[in-house]
C-alpha atoms as a PDB file:
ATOM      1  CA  UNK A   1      81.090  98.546  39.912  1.00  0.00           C
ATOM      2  CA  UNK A   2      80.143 102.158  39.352  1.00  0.00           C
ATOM      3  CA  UNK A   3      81.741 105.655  40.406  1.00  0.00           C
ATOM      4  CA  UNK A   4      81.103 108.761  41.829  1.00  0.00           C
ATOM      5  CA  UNK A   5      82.855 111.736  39.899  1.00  0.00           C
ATOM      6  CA  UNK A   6      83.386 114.668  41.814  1.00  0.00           C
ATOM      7  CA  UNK A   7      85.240 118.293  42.141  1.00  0.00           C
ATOM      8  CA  UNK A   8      86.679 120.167  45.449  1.00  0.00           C
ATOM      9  CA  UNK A   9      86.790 123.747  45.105  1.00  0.00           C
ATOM     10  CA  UNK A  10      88.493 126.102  47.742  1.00  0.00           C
ATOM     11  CA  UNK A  11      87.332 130.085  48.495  1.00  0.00           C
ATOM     12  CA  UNK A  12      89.493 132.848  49.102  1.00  0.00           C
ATOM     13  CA  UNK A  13      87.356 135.616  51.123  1.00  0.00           C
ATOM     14  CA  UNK A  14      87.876 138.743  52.952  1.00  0.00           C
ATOM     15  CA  UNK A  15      85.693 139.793  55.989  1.00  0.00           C
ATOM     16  CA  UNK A  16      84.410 143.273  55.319  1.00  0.00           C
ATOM     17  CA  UNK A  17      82.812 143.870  58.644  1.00  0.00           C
ATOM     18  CA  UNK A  18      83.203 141.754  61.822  1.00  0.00           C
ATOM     19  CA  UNK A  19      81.878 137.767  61.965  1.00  0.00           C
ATOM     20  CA  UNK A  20      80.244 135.727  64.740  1.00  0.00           C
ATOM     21  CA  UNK A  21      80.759 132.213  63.873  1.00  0.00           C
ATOM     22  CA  UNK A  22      81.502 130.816  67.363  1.00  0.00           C
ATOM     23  CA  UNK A  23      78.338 128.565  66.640  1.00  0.00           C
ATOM     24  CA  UNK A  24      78.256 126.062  63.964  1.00  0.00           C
ATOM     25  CA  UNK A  25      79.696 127.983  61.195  1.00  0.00           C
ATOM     26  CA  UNK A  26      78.846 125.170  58.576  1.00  0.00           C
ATOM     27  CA  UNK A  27      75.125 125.651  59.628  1.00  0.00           C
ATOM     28  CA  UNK A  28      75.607 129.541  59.253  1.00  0.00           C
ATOM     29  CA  UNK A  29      77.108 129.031  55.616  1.00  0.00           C
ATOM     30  CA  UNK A  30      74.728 126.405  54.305  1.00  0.00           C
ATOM     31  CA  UNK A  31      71.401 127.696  55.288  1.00  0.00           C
ATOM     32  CA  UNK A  32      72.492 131.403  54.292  1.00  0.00           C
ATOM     33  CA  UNK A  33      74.205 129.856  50.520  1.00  0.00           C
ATOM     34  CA  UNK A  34      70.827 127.619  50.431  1.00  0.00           C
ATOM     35  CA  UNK A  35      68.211 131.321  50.862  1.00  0.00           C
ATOM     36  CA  UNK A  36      70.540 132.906  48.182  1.00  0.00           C
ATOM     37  CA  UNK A  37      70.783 130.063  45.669  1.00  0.00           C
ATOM     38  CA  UNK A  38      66.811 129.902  45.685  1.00  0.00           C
ATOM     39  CA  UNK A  39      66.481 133.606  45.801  1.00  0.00           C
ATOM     40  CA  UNK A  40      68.223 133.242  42.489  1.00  0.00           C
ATOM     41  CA  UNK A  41      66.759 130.843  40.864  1.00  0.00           C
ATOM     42  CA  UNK A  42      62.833 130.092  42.217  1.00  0.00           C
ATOM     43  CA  UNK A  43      59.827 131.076  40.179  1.00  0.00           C
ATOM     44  CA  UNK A  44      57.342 130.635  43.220  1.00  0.00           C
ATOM     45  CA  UNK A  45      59.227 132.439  45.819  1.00  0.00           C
ATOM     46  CA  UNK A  46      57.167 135.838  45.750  1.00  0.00           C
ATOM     47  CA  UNK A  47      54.309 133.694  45.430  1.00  0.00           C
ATOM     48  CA  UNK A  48      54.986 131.773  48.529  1.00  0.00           C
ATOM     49  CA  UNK A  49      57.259 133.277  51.228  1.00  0.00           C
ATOM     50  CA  UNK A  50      57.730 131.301  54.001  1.00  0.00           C
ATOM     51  CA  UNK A  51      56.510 128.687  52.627  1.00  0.00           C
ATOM     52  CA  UNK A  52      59.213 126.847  50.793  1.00  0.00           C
ATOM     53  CA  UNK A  53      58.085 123.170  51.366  1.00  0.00           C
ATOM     54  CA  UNK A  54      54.615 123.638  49.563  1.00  0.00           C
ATOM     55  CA  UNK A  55      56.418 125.732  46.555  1.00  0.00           C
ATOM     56  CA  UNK A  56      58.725 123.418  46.081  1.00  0.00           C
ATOM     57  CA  UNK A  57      55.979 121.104  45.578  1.00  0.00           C
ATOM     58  CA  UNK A  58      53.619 122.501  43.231  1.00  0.00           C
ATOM     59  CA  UNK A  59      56.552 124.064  41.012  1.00  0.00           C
ATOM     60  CA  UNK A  60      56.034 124.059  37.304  1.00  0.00           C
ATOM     61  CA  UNK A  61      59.741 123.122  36.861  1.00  0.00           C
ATOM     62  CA  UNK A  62      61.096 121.305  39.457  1.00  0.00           C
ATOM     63  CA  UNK A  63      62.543 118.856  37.525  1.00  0.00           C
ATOM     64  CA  UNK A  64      64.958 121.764  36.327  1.00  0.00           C
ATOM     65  CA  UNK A  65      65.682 123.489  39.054  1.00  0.00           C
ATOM     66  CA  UNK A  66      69.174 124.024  40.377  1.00  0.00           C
ATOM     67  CA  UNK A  67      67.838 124.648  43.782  1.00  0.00           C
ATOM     68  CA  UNK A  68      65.242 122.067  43.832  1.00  0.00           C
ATOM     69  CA  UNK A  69      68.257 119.956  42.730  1.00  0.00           C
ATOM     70  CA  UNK A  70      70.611 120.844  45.431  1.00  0.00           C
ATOM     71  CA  UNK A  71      68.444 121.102  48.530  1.00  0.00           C
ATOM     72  CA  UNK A  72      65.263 118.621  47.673  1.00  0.00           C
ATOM     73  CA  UNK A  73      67.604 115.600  46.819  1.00  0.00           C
ATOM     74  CA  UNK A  74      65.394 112.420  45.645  1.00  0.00           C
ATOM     75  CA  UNK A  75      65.766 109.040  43.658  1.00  0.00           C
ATOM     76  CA  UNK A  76      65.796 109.494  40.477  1.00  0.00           C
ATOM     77  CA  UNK A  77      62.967 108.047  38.327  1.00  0.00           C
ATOM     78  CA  UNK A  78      63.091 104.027  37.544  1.00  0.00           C
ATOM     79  CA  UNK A  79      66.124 104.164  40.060  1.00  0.00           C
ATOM     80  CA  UNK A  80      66.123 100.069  41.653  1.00  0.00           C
ATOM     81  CA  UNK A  81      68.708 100.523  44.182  1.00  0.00           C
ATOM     82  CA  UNK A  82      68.013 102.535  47.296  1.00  0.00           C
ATOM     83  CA  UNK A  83      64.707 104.003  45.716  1.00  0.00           C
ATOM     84  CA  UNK A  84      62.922 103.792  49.524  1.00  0.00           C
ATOM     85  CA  UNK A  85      65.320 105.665  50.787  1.00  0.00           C
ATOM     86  CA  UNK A  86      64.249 108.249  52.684  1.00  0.00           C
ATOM     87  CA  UNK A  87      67.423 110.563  53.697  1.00  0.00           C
ATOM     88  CA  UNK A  88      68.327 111.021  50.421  1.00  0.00           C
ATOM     89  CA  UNK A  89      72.129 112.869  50.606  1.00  0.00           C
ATOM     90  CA  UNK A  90      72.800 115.929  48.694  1.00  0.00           C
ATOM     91  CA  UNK A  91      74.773 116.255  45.940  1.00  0.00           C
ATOM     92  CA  UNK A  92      77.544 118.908  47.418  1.00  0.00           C
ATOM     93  CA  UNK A  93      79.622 119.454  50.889  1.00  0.00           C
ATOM     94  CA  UNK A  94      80.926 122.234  52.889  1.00  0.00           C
ATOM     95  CA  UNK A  95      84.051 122.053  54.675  1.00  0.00           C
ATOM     96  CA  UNK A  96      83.246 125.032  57.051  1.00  0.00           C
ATOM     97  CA  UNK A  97      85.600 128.011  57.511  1.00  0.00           C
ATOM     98  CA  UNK A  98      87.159 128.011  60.663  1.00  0.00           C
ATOM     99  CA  UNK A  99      85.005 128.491  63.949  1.00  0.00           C
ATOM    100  CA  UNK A 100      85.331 132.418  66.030  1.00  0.00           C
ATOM    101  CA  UNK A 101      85.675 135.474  65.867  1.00  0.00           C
ATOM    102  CA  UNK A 102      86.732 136.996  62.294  1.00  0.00           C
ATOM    103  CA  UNK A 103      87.780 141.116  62.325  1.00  0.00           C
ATOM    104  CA  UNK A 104      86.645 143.257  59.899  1.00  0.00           C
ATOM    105  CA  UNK A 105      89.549 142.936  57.175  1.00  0.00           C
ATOM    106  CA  UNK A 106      90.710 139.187  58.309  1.00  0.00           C
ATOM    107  CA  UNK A 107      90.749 136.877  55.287  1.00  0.00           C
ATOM    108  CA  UNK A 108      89.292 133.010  55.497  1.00  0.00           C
ATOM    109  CA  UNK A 109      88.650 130.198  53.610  1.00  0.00           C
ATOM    110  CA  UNK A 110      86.089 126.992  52.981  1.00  0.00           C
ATOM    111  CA  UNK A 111      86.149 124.352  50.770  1.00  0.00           C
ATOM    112  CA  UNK A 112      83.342 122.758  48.849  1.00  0.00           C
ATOM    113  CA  UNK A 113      82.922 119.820  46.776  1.00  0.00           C
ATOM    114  CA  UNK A 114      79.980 119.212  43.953  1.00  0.00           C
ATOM    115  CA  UNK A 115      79.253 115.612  42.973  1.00  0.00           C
ATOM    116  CA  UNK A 116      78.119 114.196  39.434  1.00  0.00           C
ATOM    117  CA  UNK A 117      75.718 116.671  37.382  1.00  0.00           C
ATOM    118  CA  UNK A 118      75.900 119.192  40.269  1.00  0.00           C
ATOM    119  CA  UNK A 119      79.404 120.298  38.576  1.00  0.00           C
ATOM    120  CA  UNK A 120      77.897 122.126  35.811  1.00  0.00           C
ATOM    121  CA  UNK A 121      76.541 124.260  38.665  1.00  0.00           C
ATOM    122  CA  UNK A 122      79.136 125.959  39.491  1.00  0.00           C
ATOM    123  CA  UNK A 123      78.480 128.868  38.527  1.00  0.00           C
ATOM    124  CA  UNK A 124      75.022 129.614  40.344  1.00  0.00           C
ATOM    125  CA  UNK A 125      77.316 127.907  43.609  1.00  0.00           C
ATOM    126  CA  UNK A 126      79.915 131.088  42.922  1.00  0.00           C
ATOM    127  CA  UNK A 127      76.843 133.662  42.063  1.00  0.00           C
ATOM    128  CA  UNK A 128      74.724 132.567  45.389  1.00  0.00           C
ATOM    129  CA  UNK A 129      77.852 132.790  47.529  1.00  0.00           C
ATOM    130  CA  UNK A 130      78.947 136.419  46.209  1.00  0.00           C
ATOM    131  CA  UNK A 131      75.300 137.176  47.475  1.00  0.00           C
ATOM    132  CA  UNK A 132      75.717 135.930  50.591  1.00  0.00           C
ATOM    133  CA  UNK A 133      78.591 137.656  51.016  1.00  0.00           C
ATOM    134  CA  UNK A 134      77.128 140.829  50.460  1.00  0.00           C
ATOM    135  CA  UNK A 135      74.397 140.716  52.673  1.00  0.00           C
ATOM    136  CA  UNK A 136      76.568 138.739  55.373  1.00  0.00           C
ATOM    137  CA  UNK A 137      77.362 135.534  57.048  1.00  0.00           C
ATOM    138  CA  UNK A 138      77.078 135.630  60.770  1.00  0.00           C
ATOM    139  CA  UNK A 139      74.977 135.622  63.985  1.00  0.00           C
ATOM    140  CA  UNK A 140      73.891 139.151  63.768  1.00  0.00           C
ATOM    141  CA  UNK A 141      73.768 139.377  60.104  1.00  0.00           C
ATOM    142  CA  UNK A 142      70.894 142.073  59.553  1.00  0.00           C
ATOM    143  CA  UNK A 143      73.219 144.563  61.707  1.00  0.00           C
ATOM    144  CA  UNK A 144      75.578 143.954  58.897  1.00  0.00           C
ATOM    145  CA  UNK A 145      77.930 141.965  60.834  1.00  0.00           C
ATOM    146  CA  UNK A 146      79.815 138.880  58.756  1.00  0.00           C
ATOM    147  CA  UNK A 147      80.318 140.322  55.039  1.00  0.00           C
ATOM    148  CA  UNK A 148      82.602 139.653  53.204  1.00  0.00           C
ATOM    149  CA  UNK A 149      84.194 139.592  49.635  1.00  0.00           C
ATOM    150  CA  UNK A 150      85.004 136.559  47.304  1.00  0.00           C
ATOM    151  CA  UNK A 151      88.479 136.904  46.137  1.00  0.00           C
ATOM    152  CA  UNK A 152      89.162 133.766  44.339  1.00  0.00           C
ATOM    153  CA  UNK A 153      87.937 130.099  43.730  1.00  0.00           C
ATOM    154  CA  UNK A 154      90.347 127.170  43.119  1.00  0.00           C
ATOM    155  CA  UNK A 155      89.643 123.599  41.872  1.00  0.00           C
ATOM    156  CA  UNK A 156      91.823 121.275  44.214  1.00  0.00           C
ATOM    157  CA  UNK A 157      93.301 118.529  42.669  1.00  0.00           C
ATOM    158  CA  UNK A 158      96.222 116.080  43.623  1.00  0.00           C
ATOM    159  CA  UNK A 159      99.298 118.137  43.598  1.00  0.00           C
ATOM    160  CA  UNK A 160      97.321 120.885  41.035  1.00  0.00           C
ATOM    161  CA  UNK A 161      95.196 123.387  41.398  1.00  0.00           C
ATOM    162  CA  UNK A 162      93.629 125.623  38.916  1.00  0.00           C
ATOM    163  CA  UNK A 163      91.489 129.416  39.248  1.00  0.00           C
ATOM    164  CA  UNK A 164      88.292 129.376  38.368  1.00  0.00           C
ATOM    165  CA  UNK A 165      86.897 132.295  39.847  1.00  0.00           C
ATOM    166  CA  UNK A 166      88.751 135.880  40.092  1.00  0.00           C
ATOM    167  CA  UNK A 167      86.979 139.571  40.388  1.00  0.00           C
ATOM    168  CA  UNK A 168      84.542 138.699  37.640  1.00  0.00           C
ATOM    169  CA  UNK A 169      85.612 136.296  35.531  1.00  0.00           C
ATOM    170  CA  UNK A 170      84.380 132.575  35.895  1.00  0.00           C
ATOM    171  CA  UNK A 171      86.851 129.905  34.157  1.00  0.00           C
ATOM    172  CA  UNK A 172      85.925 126.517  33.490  1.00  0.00           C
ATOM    173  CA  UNK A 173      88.379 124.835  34.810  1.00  0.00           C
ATOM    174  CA  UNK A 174      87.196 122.245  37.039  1.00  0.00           C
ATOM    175  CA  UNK A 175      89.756 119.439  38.261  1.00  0.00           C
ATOM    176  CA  UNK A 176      87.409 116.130  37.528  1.00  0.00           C
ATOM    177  CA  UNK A 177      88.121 113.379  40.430  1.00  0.00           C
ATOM    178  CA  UNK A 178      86.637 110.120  41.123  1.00  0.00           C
ATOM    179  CA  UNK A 179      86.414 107.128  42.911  1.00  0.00           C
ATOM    180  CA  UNK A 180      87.971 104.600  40.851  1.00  0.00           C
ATOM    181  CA  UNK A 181      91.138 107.165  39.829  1.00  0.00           C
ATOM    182  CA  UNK A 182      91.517 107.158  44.183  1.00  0.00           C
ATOM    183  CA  UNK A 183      90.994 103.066  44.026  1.00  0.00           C
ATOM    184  CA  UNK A 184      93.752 103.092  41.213  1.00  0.00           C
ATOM    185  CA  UNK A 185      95.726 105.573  42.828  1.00  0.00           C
ATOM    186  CA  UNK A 186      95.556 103.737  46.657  1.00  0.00           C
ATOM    187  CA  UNK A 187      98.424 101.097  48.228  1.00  0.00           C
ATOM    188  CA  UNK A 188      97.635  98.692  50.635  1.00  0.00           C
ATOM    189  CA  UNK A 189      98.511  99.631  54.708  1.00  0.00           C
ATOM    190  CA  UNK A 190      99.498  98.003  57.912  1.00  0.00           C
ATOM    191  CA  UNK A 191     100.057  99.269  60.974  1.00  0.00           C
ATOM    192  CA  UNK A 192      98.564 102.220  62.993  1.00  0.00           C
ATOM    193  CA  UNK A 193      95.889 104.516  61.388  1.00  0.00           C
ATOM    194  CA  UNK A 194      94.789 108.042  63.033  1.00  0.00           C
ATOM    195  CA  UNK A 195      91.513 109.640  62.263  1.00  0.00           C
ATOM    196  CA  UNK A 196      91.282 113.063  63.674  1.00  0.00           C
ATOM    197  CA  UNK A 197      87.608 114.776  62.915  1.00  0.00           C
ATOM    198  CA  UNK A 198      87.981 117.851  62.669  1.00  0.00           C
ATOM    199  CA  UNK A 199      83.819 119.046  62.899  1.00  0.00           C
ATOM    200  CA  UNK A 200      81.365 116.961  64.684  1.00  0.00           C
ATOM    201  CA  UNK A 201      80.715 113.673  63.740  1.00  0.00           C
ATOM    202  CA  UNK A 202      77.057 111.624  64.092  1.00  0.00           C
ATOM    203  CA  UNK A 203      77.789 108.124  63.552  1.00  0.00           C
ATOM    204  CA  UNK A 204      75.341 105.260  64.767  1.00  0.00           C
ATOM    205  CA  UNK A 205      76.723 101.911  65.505  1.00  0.00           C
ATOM    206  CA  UNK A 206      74.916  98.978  67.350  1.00  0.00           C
ATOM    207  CA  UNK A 207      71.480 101.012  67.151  1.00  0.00           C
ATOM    208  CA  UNK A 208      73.234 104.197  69.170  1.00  0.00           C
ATOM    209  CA  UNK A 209      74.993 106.706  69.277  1.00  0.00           C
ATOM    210  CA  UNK A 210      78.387 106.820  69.691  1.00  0.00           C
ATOM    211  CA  UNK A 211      82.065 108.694  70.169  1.00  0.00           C
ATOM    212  CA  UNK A 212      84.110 106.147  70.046  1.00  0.00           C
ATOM    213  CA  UNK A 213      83.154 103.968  66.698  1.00  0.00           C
ATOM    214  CA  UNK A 214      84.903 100.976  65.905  1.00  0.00           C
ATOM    215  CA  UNK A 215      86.884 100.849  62.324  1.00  0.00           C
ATOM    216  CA  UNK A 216      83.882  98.546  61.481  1.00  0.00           C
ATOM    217  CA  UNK A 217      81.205 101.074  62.530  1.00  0.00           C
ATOM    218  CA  UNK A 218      83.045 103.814  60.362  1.00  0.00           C
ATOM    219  CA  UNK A 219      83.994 102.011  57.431  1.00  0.00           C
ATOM    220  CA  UNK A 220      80.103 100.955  57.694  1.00  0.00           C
ATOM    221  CA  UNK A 221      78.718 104.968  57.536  1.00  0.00           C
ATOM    222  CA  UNK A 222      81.318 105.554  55.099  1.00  0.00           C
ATOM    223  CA  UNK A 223      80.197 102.637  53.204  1.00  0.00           C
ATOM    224  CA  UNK A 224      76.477 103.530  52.880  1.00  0.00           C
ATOM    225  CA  UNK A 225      77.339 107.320  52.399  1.00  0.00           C
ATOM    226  CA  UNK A 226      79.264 106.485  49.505  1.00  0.00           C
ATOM    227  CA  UNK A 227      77.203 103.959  47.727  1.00  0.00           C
ATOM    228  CA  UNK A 228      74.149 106.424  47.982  1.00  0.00           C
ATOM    229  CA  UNK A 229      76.192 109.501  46.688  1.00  0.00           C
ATOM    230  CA  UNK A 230      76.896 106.984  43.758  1.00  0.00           C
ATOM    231  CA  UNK A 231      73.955 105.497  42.749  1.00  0.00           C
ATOM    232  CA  UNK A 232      72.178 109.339  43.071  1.00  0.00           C
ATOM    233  CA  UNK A 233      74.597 111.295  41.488  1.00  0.00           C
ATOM    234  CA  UNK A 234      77.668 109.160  39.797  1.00  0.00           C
ATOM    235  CA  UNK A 235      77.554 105.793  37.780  1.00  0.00           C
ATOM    236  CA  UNK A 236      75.907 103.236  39.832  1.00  0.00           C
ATOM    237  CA  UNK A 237      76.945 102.178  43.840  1.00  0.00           C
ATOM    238  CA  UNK A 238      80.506 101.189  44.558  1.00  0.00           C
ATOM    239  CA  UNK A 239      80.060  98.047  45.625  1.00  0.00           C
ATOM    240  CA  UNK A 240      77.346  95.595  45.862  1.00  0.00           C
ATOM    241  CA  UNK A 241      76.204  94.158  48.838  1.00  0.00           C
ATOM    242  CA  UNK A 242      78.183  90.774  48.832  1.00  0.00           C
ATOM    243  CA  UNK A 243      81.243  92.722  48.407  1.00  0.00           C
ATOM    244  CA  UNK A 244      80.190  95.245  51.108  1.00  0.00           C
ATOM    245  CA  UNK A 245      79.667  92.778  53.642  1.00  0.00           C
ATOM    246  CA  UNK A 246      83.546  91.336  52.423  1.00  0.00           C
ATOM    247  CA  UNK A 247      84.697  94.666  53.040  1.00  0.00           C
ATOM    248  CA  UNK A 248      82.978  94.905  56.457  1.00  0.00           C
ATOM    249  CA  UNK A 249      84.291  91.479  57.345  1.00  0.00           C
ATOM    250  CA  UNK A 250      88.004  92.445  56.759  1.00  0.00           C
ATOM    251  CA  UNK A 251      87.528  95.344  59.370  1.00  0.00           C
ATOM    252  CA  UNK A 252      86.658  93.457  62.077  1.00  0.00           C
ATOM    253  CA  UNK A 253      90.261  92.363  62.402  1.00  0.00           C
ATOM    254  CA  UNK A 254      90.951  95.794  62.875  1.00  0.00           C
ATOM    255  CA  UNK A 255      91.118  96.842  66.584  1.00  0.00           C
ATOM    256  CA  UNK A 256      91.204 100.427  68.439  1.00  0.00           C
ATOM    257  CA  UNK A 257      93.979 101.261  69.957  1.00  0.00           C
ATOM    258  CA  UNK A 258      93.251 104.345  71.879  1.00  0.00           C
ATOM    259  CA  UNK A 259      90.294 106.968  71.586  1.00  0.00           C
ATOM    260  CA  UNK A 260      90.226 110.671  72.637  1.00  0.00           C
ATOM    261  CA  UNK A 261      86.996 112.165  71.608  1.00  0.00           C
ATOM    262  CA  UNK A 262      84.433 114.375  72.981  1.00  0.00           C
ATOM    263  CA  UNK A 263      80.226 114.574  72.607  1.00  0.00           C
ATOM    264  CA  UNK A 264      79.641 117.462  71.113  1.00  0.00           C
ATOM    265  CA  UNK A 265      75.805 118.625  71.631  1.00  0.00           C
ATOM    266  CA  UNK A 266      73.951 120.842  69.071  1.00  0.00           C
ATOM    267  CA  UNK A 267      70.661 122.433  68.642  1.00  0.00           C
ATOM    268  CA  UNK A 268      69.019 123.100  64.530  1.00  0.00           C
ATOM    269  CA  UNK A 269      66.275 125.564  63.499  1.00  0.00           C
ATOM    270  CA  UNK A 270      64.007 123.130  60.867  1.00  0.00           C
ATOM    271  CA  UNK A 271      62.977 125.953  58.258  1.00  0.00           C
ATOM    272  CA  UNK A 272      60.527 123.671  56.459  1.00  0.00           C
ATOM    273  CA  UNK A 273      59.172 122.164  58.962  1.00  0.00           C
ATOM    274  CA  UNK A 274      58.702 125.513  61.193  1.00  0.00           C
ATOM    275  CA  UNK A 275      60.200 124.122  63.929  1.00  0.00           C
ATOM    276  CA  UNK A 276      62.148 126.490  66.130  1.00  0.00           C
ATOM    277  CA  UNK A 277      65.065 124.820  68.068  1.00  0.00           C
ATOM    278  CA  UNK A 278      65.062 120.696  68.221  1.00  0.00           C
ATOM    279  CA  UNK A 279      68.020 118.852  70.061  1.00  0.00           C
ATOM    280  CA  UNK A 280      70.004 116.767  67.945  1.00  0.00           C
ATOM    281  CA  UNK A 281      71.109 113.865  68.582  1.00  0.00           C
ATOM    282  CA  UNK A 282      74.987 113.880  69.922  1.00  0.00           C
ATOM    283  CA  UNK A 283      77.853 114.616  67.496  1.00  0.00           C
ATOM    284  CA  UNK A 284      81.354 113.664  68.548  1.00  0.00           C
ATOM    285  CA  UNK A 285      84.783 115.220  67.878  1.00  0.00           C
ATOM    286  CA  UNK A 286      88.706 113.885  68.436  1.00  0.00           C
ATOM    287  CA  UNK A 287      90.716 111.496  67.131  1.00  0.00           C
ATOM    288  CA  UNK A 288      90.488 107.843  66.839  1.00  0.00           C
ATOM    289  CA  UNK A 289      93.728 105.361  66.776  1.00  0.00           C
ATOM    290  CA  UNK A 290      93.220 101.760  65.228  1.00  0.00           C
ATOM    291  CA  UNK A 291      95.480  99.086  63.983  1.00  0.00           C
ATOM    292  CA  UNK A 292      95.550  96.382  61.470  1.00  0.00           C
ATOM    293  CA  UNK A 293      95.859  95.783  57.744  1.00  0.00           C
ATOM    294  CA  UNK A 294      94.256  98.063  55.502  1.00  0.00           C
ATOM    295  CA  UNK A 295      93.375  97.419  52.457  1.00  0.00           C
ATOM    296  CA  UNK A 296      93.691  99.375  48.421  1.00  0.00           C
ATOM    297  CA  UNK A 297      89.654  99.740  48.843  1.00  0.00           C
ATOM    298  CA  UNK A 298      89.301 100.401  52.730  1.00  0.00           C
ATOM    299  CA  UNK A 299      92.181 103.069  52.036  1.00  0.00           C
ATOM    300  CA  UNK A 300      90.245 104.447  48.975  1.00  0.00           C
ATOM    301  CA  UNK A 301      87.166 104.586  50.997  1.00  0.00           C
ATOM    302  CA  UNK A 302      88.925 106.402  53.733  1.00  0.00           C
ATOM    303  CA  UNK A 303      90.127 109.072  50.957  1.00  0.00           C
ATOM    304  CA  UNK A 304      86.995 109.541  49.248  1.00  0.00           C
ATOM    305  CA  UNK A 305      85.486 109.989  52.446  1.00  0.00           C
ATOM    306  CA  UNK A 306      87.631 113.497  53.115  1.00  0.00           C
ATOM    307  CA  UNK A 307      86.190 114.537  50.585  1.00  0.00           C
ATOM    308  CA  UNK A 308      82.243 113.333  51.072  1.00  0.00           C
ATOM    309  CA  UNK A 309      82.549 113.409  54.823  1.00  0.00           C
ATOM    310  CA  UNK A 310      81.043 110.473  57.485  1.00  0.00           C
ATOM    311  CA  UNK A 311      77.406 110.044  59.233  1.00  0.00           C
ATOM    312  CA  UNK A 312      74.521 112.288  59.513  1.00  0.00           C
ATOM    313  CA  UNK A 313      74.370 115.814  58.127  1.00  0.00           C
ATOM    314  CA  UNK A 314      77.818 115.729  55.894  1.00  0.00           C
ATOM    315  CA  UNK A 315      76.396 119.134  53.758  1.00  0.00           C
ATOM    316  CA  UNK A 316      76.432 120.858  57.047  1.00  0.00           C
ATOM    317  CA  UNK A 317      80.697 120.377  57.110  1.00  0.00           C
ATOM    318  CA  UNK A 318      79.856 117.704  59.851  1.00  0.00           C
ATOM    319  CA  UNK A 319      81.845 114.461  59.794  1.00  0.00           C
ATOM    320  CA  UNK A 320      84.961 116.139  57.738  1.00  0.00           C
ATOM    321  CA  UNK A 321      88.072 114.463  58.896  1.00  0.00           C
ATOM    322  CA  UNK A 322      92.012 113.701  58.370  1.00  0.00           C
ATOM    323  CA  UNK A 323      93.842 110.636  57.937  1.00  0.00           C
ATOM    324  CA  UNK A 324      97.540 110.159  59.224  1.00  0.00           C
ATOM    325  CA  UNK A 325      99.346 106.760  58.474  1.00  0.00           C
END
């Protein structure tokens, strides 16, 4: 049984000049951190602008490369579990500041969480957003609209938090969490269970799409989601397939008790692929009300999974979600 060791961090900002974000503001804030982070870090970038795909490629350290490592996720070498997997997940999440309008002045905040080596990071993470929030985050960005200043960075724990990030000084003081400290830390549950997703969930159950998944279907996403982040980034997967199929068999017990969700349609600009606009397929947001027992690991899962997130495009902010018991 392996783990997946992670860290949650929270940002303090202040707008300095006005912020469109009315559209997918965890699309605006990981495409503009992901052109800053290279801009920091790439060798081949002057060498081939607009291009990224075919630098990335041919790059004399790749295997190095905090960017490459962040945003060009693979297996790693003699890897035997999931090593023909083709949408490999990457090692961090944003939980997306809040969706509007933002005055100049108005403060906000997003969370982010870094997974296994992707920690010791942090510190290009905090340099690459300070970037980005001098040459802005919003629709409208190269009128200067959507600037804005980093006050602080916290490391969230469980009832603890700790700065690492104020004016200029970085402190390393990261919060360490894991998988097996939320396993040890879990109880048992019966009864109702509310999830309420808070950004748009993808999740794909029975070969489609759908907005109302069973407890089954999500456990299942959550399931896969987790066991990849593991074996790519952390210890080894969580659980092996025998016991993931136990686990899967337990939820089926589980019934829905009522549903109020909502498709949510969305449209992405593919950089690498130089493709303008493409329709995605449907995302869904609400909240979802199911009964039955719960057990220590399907109430572990659910917990790790605030933190990784559920379905398709999780580094975006989508699939982020609460639990109430």
């Amino acid at each position: 049984m392996g783990d997946l060791p992670l860290s949650q961090f929270e940002a303090s900002i202040v707008f300095e000049s006005e912020a469109d974000l009315t559209r997918w503001s965890g699309n605006t804030l990981r495409s503009g951190f992901g052109a800053h982070l290279r801009s920091l870090v790439c060798i081949m970038r002057s060498r081939q602008e607009g291009h990224e795909a075919a630098a990335c490629e041919g790059c004399p350290v790749r295997g190095t490369c905090v960017y490459d490592y962040f945003y060009n996720s693979r297996p790693p070498e003699g890897g035997k579990v999931l090593r023909k997997q083709s949408d490999i997940p990457r090692p961090f999440v944003f939980d997306p500041p809040l969706s509007g309008r933002h005055p100049a002045g108005s403060p906000a905040s997003f969370n982010f969480t870094l997974f296994g080596r992707g920690i010791e990071y942090l510190p290009y993470f905090l340099l690459a957003l300070r970037n980005l929030g001098e040459s802005g985050m919003s629709r409208g960005y190269r009128q200067g609209l959507g600037k804005f200043r980093l006050e602080a960075v916290d490391s969230v724990g469980y009832g603890t938090r700790n700065n690492i990030f104020s004016g200029d000084t970085v402190f390393n003081r990261a919060i360490p969490l894991s998988y097996q400290e939320m396993l040890r830390g879990s109880v048992e549950h019966t009864g109702d269970l509310r999830v309420r997703f808070i950004t748009p969930a993808q999740i794909k159950e029975d070969d489609r799409f759908t907005a109302t998944p069973t407890f089954r279907g999500l456990i299942s996403r959550l399931l896969f989601r987790a066991n990849a982040l593991a074996e790519f980034y952390g210890t080894g997967m969580l659980y092996d397939n025998e016991k993931v199929l136990a686990l899967l068999g337990e939820c089926r017990a589980i019934s829905t008790v009522s549903a109020s969700t909502a498709e949510v349609r969305a449209e992405r600009y593919f950089h690498k692929q130089r493709i303008k606009r493409q329709q995605l397929p449907p995302f869904f947001k609400g909240e979802m009300t199911y009964h039955g027992d719960f057990s220590r690991e399907i109430m572990a899962l659910l917990e790790l999974g605030r933190l990784i997130h559920v379905g398709k495009m999780a580094t975006f902010g989508n699939g982020l979600y609460e639990i109430e018991v």
